[in-house]
Structure formats: structure tokens, C-alpha cells
C-alpha atoms as a PDB file:
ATOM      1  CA  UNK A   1      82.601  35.690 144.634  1.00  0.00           C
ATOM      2  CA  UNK A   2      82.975  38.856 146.344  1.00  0.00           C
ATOM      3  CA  UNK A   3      85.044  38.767 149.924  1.00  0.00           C
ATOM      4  CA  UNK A   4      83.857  41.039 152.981  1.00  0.00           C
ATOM      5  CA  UNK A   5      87.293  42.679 153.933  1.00  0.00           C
ATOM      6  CA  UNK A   6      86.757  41.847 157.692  1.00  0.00           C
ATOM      7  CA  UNK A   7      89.178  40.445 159.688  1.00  0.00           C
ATOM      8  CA  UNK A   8      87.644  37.362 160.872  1.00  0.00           C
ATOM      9  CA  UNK A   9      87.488  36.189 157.056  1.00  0.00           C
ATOM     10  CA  UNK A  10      90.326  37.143 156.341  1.00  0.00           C
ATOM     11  CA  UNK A  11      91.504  35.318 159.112  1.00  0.00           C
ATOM     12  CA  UNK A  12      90.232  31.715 157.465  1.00  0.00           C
ATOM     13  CA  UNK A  13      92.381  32.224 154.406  1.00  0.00           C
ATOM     14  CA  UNK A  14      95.739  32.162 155.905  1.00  0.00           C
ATOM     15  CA  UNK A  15      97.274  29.235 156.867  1.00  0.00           C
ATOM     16  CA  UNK A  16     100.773  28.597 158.431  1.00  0.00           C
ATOM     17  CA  UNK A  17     102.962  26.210 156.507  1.00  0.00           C
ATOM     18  CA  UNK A  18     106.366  25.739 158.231  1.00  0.00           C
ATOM     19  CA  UNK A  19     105.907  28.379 160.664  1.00  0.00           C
ATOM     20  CA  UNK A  20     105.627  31.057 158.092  1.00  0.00           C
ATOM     21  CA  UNK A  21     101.846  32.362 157.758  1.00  0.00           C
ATOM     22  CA  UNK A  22     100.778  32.044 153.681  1.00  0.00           C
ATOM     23  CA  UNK A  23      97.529  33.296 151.374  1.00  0.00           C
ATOM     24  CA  UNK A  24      97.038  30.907 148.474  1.00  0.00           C
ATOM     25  CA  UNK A  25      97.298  33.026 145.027  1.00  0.00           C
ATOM     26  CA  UNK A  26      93.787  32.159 144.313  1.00  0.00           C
ATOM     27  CA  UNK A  27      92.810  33.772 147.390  1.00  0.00           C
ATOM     28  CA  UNK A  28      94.613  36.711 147.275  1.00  0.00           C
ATOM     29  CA  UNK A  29      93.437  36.976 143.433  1.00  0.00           C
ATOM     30  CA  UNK A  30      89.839  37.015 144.698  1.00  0.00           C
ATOM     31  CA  UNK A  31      90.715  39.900 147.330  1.00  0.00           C
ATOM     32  CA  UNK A  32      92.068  42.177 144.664  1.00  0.00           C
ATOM     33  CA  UNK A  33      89.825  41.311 142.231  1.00  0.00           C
ATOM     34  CA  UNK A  34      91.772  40.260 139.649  1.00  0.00           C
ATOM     35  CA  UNK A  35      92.460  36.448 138.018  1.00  0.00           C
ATOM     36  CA  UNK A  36      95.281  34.454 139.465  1.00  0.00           C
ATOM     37  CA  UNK A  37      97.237  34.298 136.123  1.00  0.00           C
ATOM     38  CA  UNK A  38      97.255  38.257 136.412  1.00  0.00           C
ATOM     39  CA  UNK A  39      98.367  38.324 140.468  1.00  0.00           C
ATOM     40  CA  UNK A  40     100.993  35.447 139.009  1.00  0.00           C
ATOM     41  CA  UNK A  41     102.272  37.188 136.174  1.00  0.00           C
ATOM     42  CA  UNK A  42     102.739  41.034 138.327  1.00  0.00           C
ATOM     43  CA  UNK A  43     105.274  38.501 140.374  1.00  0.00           C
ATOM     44  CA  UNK A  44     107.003  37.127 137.623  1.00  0.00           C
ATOM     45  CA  UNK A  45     110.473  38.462 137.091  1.00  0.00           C
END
């Protein structure tokens, strides 16, 4: 599934948990375009 880089979607995928605004990895995955294990493992010390 490709995502339209326009604000207002962008908009639905972050959420604020504890007063901090957050992406899931899943959903930043899908906006790069590359599998969450990837995004996971670039983050990874």
C-alpha cells in the first residue's frame, strides 16, 4: 500500500501517547518504503 505524502494523511497516523506525538514503526516503514524489520534494525544500536 502506497501512502499519498499529504498532510492530512499524514496527519491520521500520528497519535499522542503521554503528551509526546508518536508514528507506529509499521507506519513509518510504509512511508519509506521499506519493511519494519529493516526501519527496526537501522535503529538498533
Amino acid at each position: 500500500m502506497k501512502l499519498a505524502l499529504k498532510p492530512e494523511n499524514l496527519a491520521q497516523l500520528v497519535f499522542v501517547i503521554r503528551g509526546e506525538k508518536v508514528m507506529l514503526d509499521v507506519d513509518l516503514a510504509k512511508l519509506y518504503g521499506v519493511s519494519r524489520k529493516a526501519l527496526n534494525q537501522a535503529f538498533s544500536p
